[in-house]
Protein backbone atom coordinates (compact mmCIF):
# COMPACT_ATOMS: atom_id res chain seq x y z
CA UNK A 1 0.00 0.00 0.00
CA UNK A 2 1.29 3.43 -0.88
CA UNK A 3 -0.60 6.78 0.18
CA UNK A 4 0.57 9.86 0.90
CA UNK A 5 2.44 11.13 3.67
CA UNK A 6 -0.28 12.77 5.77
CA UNK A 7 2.58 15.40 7.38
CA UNK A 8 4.98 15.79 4.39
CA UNK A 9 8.54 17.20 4.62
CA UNK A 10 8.32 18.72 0.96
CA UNK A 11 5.11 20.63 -0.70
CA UNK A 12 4.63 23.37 -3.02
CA UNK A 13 4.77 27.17 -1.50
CA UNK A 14 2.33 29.75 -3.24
CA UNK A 15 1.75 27.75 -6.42
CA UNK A 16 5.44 27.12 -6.90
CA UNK A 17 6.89 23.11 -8.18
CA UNK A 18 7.25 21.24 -4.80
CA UNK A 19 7.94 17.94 -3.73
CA UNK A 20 5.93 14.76 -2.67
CA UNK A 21 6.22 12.78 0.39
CA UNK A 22 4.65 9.40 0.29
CA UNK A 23 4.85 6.33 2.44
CA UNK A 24 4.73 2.09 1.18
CA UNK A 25 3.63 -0.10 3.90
CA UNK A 26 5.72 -3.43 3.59
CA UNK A 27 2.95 -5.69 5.06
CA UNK A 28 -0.39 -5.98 6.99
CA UNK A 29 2.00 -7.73 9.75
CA UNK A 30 2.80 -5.11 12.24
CA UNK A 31 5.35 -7.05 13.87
CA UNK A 32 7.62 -8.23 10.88
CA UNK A 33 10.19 -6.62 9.52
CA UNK A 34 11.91 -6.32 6.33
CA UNK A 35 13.59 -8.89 6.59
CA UNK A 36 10.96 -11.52 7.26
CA UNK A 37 9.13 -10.97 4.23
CA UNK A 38 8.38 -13.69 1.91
CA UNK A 39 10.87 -13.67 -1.09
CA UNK A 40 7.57 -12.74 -3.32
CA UNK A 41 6.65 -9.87 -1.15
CA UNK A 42 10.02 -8.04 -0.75
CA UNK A 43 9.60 -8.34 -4.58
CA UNK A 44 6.17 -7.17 -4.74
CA UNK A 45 7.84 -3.84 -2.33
CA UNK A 46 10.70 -3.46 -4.93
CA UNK A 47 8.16 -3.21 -7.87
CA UNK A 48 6.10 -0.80 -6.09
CA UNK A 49 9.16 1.38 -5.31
CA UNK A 50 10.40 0.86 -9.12
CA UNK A 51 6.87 2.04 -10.09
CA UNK A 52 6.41 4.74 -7.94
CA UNK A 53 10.00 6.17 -9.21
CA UNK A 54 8.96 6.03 -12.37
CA UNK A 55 5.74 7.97 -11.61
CA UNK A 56 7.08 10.76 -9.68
CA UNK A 57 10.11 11.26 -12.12
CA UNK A 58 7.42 12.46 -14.30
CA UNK A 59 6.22 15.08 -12.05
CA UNK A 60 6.79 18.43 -13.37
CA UNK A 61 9.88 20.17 -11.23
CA UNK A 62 10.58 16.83 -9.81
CA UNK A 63 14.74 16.52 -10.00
CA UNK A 64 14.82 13.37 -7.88
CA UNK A 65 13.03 10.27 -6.37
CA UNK A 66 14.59 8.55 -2.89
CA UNK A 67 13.46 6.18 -1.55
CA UNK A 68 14.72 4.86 1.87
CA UNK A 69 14.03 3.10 5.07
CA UNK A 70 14.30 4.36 8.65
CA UNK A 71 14.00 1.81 11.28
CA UNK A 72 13.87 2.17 14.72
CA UNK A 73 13.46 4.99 17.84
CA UNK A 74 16.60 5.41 17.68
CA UNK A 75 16.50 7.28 14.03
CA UNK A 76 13.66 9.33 15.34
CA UNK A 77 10.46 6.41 14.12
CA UNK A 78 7.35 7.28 15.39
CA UNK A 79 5.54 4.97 13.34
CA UNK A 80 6.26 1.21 14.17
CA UNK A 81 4.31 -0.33 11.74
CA UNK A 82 7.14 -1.31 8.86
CA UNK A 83 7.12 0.90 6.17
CA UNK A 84 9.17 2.67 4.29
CA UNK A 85 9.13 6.61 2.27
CA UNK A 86 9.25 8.05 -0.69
CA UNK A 87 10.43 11.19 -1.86
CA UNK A 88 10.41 13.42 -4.75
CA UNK A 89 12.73 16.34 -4.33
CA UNK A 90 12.06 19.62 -6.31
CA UNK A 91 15.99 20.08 -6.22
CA UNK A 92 19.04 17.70 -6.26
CA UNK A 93 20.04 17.15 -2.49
CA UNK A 94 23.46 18.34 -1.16
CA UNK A 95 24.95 14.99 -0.97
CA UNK A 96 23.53 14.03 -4.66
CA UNK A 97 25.06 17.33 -5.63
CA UNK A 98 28.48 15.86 -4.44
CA UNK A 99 28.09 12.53 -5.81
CA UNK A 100 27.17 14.02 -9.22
CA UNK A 101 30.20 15.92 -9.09
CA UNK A 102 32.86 13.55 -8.27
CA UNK A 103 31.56 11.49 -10.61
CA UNK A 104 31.87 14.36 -13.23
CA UNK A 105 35.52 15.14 -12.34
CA UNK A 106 36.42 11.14 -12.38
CA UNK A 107 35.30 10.57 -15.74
CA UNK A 108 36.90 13.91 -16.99
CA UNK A 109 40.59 12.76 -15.68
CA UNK A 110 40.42 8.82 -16.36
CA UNK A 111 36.94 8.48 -19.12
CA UNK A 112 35.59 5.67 -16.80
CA UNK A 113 32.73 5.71 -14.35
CA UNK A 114 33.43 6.49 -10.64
CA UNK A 115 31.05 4.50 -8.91
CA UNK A 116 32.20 1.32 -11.55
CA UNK A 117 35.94 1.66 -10.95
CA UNK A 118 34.88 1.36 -6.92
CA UNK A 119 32.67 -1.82 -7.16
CA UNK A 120 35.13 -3.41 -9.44
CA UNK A 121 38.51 -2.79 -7.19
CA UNK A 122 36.04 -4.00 -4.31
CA UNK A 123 35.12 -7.07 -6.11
CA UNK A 124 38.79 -7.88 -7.47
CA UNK A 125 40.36 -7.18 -3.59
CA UNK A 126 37.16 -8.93 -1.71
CA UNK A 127 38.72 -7.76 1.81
CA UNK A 128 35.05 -6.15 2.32
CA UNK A 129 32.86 -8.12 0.38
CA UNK A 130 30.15 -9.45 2.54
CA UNK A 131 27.88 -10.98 -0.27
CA UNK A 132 28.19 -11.18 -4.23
CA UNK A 133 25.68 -12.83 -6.70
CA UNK A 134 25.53 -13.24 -10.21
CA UNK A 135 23.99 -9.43 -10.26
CA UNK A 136 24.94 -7.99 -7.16
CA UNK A 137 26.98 -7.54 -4.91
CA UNK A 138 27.22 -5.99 -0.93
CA UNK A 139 30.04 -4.31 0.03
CA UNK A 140 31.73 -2.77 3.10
CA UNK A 141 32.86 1.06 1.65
CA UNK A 142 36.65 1.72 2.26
CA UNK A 143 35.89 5.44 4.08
CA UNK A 144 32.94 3.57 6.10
CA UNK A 145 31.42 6.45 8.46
CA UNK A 146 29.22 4.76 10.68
CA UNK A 147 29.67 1.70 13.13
CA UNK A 148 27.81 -0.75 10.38
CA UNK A 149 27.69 -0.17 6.85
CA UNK A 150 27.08 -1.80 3.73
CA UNK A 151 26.45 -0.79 0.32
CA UNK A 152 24.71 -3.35 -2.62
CA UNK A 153 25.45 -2.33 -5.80
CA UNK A 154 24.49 -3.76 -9.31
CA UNK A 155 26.53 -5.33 -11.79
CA UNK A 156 25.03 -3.43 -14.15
CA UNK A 157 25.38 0.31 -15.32
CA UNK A 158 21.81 1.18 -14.10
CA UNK A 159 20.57 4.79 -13.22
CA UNK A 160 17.53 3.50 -11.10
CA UNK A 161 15.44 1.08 -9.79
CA UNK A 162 12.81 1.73 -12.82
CA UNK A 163 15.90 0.28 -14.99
CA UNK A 164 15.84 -3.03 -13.49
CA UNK A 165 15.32 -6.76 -15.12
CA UNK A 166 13.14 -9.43 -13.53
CA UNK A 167 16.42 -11.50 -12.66
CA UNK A 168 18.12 -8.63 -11.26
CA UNK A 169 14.77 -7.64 -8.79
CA UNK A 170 14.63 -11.45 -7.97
CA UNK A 171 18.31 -11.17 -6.96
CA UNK A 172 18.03 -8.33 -4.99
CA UNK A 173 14.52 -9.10 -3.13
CA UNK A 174 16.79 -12.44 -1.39
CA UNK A 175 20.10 -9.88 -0.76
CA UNK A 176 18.55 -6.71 0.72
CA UNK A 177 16.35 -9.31 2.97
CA UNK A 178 19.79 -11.17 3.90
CA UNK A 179 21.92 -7.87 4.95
CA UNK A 180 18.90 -6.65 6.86
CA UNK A 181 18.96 -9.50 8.82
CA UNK A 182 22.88 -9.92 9.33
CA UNK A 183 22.07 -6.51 10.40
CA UNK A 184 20.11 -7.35 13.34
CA UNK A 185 22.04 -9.89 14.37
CA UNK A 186 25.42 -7.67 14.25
CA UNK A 187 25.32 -6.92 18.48
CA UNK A 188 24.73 -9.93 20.65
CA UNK A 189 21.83 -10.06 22.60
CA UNK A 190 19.65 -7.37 20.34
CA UNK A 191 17.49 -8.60 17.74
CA UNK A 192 16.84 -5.14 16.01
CA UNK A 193 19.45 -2.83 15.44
CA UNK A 194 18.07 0.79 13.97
CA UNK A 195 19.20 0.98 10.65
CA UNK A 196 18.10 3.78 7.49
CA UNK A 197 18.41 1.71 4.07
CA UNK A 198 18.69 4.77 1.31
CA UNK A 199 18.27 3.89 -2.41
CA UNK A 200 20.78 6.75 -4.55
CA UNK A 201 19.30 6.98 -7.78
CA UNK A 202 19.76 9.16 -10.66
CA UNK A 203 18.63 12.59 -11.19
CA UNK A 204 15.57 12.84 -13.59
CA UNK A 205 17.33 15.50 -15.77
CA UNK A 206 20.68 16.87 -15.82
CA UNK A 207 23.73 14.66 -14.42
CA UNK A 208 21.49 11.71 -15.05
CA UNK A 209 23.97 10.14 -17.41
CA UNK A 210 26.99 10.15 -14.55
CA UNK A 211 25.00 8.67 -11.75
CA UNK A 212 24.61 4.91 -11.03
CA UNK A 213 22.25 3.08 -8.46
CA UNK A 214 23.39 1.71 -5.07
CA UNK A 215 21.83 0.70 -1.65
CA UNK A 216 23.44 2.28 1.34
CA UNK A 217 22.56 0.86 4.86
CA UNK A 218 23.70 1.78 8.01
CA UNK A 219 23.43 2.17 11.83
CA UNK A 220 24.26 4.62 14.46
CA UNK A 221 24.80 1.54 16.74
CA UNK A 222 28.41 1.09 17.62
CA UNK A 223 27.70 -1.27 20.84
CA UNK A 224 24.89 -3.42 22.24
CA UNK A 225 24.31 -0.23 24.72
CA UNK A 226 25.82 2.88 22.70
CA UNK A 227 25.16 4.97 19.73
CA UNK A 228 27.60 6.86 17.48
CA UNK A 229 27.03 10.60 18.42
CA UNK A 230 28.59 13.13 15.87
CA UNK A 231 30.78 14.92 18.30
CA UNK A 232 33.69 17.20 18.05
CA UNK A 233 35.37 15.91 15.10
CA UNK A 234 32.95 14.62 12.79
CA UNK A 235 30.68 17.63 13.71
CA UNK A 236 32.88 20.47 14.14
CA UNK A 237 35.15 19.53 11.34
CA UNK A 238 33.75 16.85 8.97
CA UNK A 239 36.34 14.36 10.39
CA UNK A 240 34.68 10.99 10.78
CA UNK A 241 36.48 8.67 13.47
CA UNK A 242 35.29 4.91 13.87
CA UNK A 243 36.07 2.37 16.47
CA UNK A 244 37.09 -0.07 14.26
CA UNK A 245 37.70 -0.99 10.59
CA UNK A 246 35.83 -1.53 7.31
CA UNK A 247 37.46 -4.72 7.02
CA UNK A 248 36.58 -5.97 10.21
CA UNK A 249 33.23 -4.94 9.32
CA UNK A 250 32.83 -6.59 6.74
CA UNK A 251 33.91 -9.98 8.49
CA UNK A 252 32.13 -9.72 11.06
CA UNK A 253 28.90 -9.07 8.32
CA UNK A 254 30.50 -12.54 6.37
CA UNK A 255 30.06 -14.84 9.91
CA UNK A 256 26.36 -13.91 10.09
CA UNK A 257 24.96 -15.72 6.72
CA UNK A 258 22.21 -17.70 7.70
């Protein structure tokens, strides 16, 4: 089910092109998470999400669709029942802005794609692979910022989730259910760890051609009983420190297959 978000964070202002907020309700179960979805209906949820991407990209003024997960108190949920949002910015967000242009200055000094040169060095050294398949593949990023942190990238040179094959969807429905749930069992003795699951997607006009899908997830959990606060450094100065390593996140990710 997908309806609109009844207090949304983006709307139009005196007639002007705004934004749309909307919400997708994972299932009638208001105790299961993402992760305990059937195989068919975490692909029914990434059909909707492909389909409601496409939609809103059509929206006049609409420069962007996201579409993300946050789960938990801890991120600031007030609604329990597991679901996820939609938006559809009227302007390219901040950190698509710097995406876009790293990607742009990449391809201007080498003539490959940014985001393709990372997934292939990460699939060639395999230090913080957690999970690959025949179309994707979950990685650990090198500059990790937060205490857990994976990103699942395609195979594939794809700008969006609209751009996706049937194989590719079936893939992905199994692996973003899998990482969710190595997710919650990351901290002994906790069987849900907040996490926000954000889907980067490609700008509906201009820059379009540069940008490639990924799924970032993370936590602010660093310990069964602490959260990662943005203090001094990474607040003050943009200076992210972590307690430990990508690589050991990543292995501690591999140990928690099912």
């Amino acid at each position: 089910m997908v309806f609109e978000n009844r207090f949304p964070a983006l709307s139009s202002v005196d007639g002007s092109a705004g934004g749309r907020c909307e919400v997708i309700a994972f299932t009638a179960d208001h105790d299961a998470r993402f992760a305990d979805l059937p195989a068919a209906r975490a692909r029914t949820v990434i059909d909707v999400l492909a389909s409601r991407t496409a939609a809103l990209s059509s929206l006049p003024g609409v420069q962007q669709v996201f579409c993300f997960e946050n789960r938990g108190v801890e991120i600031g949920v007030t609604l329990e029942h597991p679901h996820g949002q939609i938006y559809a910015y009227p302007f390219l967000p901040p950190r698509s802005q710097m995406l876009l242009a790293r990607a742009r200055d990449h391809l201007e000094s080498t003539g490959r794609s940014l985001q393709r040169d990372i997934l292939d060095a990460e699939r060639r050294s395999g230090t913080r692979v957690v999970w690959s398949g025949e179309w994707w593949t979950a990685y650990v990023p090198a500059a990790a910022r937060w205490p857990i942190e994976v990103h699942l990238v395609p195979h594939r040179d794809v700008p969006d989730l609209t751009a996706l094959v049937d194989a590719e969807r079936d893939e992905l429905a199994l692996a973003y259910r899998g990482l969710l749930g190595r997710i919650d069992r990351f901290f002994e003795g906790l069987d849900r760890v907040p996490y926000i699951a954000a889907w980067h997607q490609a700008p509906v006009g201009d820059g379009r051609e540069h940008s490639r899908l990924f799924c970032q997830i993370f936590s602010l959990r660093r310990a069964p009983d602490k959260l990662k606060y943005l203090a001094g450094s990474e607040s003050a100065m943009g200076a992210w420190i972590s307690d430990t390593t990508p690589e050991r996140i990543a292995e501690r990710l591999r140990e928690l297959a099912p």
